[in-house]
Structure formats: structure tokens, C-alpha cells
N, C-alpha and C. Protein backbone atom coordinates (compact mmCIF):
# COMPACT_ATOMS: atom_id res chain seq x y z
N UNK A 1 77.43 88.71 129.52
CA UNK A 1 78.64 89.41 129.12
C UNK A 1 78.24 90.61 128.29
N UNK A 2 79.02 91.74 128.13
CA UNK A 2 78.66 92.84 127.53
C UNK A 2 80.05 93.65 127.29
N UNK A 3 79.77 94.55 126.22
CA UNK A 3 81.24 95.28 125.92
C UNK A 3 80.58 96.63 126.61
N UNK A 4 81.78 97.31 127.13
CA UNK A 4 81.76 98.54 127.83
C UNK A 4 82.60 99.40 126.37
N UNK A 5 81.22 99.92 125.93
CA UNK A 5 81.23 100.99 125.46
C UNK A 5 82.06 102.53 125.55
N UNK A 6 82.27 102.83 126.83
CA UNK A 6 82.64 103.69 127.25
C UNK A 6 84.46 104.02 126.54
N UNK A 7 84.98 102.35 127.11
CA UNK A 7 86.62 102.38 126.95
C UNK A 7 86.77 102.73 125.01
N UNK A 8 85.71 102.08 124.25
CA UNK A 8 86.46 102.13 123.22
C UNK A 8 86.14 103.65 122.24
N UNK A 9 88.29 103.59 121.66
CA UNK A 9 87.87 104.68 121.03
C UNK A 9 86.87 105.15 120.03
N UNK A 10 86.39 106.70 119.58
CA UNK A 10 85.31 106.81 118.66
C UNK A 10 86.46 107.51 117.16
N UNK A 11 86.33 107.00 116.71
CA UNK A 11 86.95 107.06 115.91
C UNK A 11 86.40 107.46 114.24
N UNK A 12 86.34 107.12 113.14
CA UNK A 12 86.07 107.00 111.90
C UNK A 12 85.01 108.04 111.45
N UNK A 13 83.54 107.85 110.82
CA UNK A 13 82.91 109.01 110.81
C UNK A 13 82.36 109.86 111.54
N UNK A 14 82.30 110.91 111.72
CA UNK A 14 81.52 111.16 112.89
C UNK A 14 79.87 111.68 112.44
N UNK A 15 79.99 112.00 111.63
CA UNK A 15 78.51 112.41 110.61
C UNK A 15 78.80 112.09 109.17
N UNK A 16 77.22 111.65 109.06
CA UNK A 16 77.36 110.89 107.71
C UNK A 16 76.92 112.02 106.52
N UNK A 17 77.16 111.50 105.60
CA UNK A 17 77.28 112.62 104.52
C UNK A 17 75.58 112.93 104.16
N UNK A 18 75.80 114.36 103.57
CA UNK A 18 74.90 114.83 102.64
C UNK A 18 74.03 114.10 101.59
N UNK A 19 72.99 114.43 101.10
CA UNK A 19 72.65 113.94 99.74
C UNK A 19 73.43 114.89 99.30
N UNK A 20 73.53 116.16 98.89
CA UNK A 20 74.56 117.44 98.49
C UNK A 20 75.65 116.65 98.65
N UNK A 21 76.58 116.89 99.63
CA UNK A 21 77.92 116.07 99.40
C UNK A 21 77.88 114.91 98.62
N UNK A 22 77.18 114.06 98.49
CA UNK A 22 77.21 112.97 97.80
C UNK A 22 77.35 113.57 96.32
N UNK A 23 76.29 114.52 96.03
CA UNK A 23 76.16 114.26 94.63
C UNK A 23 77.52 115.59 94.14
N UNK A 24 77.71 116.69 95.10
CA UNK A 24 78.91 117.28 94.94
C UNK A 24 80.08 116.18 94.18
N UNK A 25 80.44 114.93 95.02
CA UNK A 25 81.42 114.20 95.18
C UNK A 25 81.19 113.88 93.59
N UNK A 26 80.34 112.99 93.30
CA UNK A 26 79.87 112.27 91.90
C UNK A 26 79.86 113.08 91.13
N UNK A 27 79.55 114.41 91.01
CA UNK A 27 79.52 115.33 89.73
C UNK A 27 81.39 115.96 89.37
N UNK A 28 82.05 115.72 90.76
CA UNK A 28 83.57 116.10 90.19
C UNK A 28 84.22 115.22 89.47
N UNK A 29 83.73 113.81 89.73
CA UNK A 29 84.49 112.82 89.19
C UNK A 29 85.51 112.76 87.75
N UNK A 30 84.36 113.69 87.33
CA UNK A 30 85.54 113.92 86.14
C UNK A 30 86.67 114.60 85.79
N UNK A 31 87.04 115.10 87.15
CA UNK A 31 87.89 115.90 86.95
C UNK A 31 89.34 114.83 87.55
N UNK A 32 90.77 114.89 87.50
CA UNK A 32 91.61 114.67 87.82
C UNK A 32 91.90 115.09 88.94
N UNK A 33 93.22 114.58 89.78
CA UNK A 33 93.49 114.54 91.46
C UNK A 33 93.53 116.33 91.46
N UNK A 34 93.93 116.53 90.27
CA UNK A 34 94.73 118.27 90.56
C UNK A 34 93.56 119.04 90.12
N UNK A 35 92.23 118.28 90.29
CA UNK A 35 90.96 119.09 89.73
C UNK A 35 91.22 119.39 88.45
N UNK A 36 92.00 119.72 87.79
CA UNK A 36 91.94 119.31 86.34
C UNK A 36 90.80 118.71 85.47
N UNK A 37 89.95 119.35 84.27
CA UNK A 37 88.90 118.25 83.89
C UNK A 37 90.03 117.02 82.98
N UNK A 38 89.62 116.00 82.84
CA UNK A 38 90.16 114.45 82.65
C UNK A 38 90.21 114.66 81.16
N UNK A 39 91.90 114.34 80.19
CA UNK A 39 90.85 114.19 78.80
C UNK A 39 90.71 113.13 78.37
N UNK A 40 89.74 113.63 77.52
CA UNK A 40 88.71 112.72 77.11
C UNK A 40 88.97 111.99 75.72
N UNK A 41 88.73 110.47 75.28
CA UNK A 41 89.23 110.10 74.38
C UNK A 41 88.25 110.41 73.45
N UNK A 42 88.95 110.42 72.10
CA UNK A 42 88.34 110.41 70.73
C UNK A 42 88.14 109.33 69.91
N UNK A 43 88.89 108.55 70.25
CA UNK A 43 89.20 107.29 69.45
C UNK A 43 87.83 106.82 69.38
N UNK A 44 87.56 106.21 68.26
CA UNK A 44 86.28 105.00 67.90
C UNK A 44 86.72 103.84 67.48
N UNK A 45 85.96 102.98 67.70
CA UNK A 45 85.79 101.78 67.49
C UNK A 45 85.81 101.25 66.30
N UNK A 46 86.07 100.06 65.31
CA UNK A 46 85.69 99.60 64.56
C UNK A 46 84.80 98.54 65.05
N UNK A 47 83.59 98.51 64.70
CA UNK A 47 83.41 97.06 65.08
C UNK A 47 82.24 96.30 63.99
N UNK A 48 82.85 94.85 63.55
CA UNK A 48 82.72 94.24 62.66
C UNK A 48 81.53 93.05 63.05
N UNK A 49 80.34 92.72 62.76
CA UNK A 49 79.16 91.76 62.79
C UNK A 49 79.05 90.57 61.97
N UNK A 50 78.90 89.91 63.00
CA UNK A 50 79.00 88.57 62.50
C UNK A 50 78.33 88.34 61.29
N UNK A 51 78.55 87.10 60.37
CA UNK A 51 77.59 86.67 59.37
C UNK A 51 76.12 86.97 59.96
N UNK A 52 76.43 86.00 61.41
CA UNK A 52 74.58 85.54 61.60
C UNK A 52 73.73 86.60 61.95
N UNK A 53 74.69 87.68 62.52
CA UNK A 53 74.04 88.83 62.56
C UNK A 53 73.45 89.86 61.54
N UNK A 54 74.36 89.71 60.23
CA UNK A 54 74.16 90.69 59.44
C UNK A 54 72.80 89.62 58.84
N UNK A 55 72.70 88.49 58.78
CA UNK A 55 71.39 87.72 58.30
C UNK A 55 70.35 88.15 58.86
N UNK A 56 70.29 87.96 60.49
CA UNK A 56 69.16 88.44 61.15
C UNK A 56 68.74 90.08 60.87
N UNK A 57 70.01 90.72 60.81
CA UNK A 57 69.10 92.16 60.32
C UNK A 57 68.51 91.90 59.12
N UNK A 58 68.89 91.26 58.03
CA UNK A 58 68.34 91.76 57.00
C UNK A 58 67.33 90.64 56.80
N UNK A 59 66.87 89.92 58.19
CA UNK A 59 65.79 89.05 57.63
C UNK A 59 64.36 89.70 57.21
N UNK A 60 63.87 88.87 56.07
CA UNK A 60 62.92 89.62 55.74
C UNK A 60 61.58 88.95 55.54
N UNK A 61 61.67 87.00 56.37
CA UNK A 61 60.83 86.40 56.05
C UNK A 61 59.81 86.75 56.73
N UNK A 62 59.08 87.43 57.43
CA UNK A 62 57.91 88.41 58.05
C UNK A 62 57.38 87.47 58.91
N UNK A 63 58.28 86.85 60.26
CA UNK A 63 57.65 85.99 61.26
C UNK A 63 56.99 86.45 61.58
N UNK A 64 56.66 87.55 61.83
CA UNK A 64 55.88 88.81 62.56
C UNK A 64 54.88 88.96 62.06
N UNK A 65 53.14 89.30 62.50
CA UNK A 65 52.08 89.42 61.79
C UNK A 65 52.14 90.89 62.95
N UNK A 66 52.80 92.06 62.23
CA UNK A 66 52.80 93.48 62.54
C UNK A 66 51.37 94.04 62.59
N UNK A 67 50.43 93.65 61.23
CA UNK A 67 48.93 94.12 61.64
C UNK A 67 48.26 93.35 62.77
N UNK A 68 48.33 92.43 63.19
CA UNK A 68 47.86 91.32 64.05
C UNK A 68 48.31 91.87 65.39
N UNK A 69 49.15 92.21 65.46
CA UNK A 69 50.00 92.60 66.45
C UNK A 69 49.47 94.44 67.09
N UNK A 70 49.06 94.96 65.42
CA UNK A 70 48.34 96.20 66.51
C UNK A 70 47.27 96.02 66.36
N UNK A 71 46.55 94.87 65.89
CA UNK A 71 45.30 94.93 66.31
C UNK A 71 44.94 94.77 67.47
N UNK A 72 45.91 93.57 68.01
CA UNK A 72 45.66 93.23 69.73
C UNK A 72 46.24 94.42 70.19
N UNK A 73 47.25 95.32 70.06
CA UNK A 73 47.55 96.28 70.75
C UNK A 73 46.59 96.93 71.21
N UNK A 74 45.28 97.95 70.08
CA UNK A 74 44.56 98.62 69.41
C UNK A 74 43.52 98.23 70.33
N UNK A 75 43.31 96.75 70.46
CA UNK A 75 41.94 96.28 71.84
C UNK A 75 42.05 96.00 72.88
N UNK A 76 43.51 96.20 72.98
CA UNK A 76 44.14 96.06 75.06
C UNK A 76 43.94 97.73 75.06
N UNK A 77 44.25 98.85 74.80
CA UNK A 77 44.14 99.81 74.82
C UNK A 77 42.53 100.29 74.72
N UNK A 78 41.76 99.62 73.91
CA UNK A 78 40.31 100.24 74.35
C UNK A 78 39.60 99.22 75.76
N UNK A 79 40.67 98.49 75.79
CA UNK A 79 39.95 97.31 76.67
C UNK A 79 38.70 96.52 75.84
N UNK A 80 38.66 96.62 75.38
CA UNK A 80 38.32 95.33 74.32
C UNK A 80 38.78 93.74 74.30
N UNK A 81 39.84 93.68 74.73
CA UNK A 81 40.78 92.31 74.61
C UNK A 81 40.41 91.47 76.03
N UNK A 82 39.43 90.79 76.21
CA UNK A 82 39.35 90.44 77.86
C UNK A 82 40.50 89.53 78.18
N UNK A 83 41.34 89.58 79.25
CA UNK A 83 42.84 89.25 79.64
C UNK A 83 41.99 88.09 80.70
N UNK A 84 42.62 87.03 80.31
CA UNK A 84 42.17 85.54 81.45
C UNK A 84 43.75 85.29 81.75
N UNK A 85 43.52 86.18 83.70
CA UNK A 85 44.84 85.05 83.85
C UNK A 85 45.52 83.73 84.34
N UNK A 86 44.01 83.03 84.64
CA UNK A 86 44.15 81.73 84.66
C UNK A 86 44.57 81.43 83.43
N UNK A 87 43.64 81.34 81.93
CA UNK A 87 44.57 80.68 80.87
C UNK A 87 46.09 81.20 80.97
N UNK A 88 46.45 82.36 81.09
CA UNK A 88 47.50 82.58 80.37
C UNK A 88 48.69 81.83 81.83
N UNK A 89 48.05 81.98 82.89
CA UNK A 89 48.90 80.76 83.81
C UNK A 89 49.08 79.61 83.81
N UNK A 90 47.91 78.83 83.29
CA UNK A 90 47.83 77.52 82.83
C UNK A 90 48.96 77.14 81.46
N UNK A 91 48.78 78.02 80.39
CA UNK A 91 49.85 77.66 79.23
C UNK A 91 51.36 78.20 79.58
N UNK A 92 51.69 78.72 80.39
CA UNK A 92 52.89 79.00 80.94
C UNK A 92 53.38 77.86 81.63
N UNK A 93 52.84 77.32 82.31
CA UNK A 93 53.21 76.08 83.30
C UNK A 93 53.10 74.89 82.25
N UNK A 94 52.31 74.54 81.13
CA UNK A 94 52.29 73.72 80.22
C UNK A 94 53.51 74.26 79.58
N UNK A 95 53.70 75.42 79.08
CA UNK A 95 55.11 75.51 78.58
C UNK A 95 56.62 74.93 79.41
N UNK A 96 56.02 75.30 80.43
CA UNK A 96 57.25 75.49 81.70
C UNK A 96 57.95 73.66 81.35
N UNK A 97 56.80 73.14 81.73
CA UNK A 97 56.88 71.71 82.21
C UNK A 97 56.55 70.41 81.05
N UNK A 98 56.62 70.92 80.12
CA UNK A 98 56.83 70.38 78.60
C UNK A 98 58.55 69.88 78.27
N UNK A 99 58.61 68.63 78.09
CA UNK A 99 59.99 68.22 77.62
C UNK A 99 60.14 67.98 76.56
């Protein structure tokens, strides 16, 4: 069985668009139906942070070892730091599969 092509109408696009037309289309967007540019709001926001949030910013117990941290930076960058990615696959999957 097969459809005969021929009978049906051609209809809808007949050529597909531009990259140009495309980005024509996307760069008017801001304008209104009557091409008009759109206005634009002023209004701001208030917006208010939680307790736990305002804690976490101002935490200051230094989980972080920041020198430690560019030191390893400091020897992945000279290549200094030799990278094993068997270990680091092995403790991932021990993490993974740890209950």
C-alpha cells in the first residue's frame, strides 16, 4: 500500500526560514503588535530571607580550609597533583552504595 503523493494538497510552508529571519523575528520581540517598543516595568521587589539563610551567610565557622584548597588548586595547575581515576572511582561507588 502507498499514499499517492500527487492528489494531496501542498499547502503550509513552502521554505523554511532564515537564520536572519529567525533572529530578525527574536530581536523585535520587544516591541508590541503595533511595533510599538513594550513598556517596561520599574517596579522592584522586596524580598525578605529566611532566618536559615541569613545564618548561612553569615556563617563564619571556616568549614573550608581556603589555603588547602589553593594549594591543591596551585598543583593541578602545575600538574603536580597526580589525578588516579581509579581511586577517585572506587570512593564514589563506596560513597554511592554506602547506607
Amino acid at each position: 500500500m502507498s499514499i499517492d503523493s500527487s492528489s494531496l494538497p501542498l499547502a503550509g510552508i513552502t521554505t523554511p526560514a532564515t537564520g536572519h529571519d529567525i533572529r530578525t523575528r527574536a530581536a523585535g520581540q520587544h516591541e508590541n503588535v503595533a511595533g510599538q517598543p513594550r513598556a517596561t516595568s520599574t517596579n522592584k521587589s522586596d524580598v525578605t530571607l529566611s532566618r536559615l539563610t541569613n545564618m548561612i551567610r553569615s556563617d563564619d565557622s571556616q568549614d573550608i580550609d581556603y589555603a588547602r584548597v589553593a594549594r591543591i588548586r596551585t598543583a593541578l595547575q602545575a600538574g603536580e597533583l597526580p589525578v588516579e581515576p581509579e581511586k577517585i572511582a572506587n570512593a564514589l561507588l563506596r560513597d554511592i552504595f554506602q547506607f
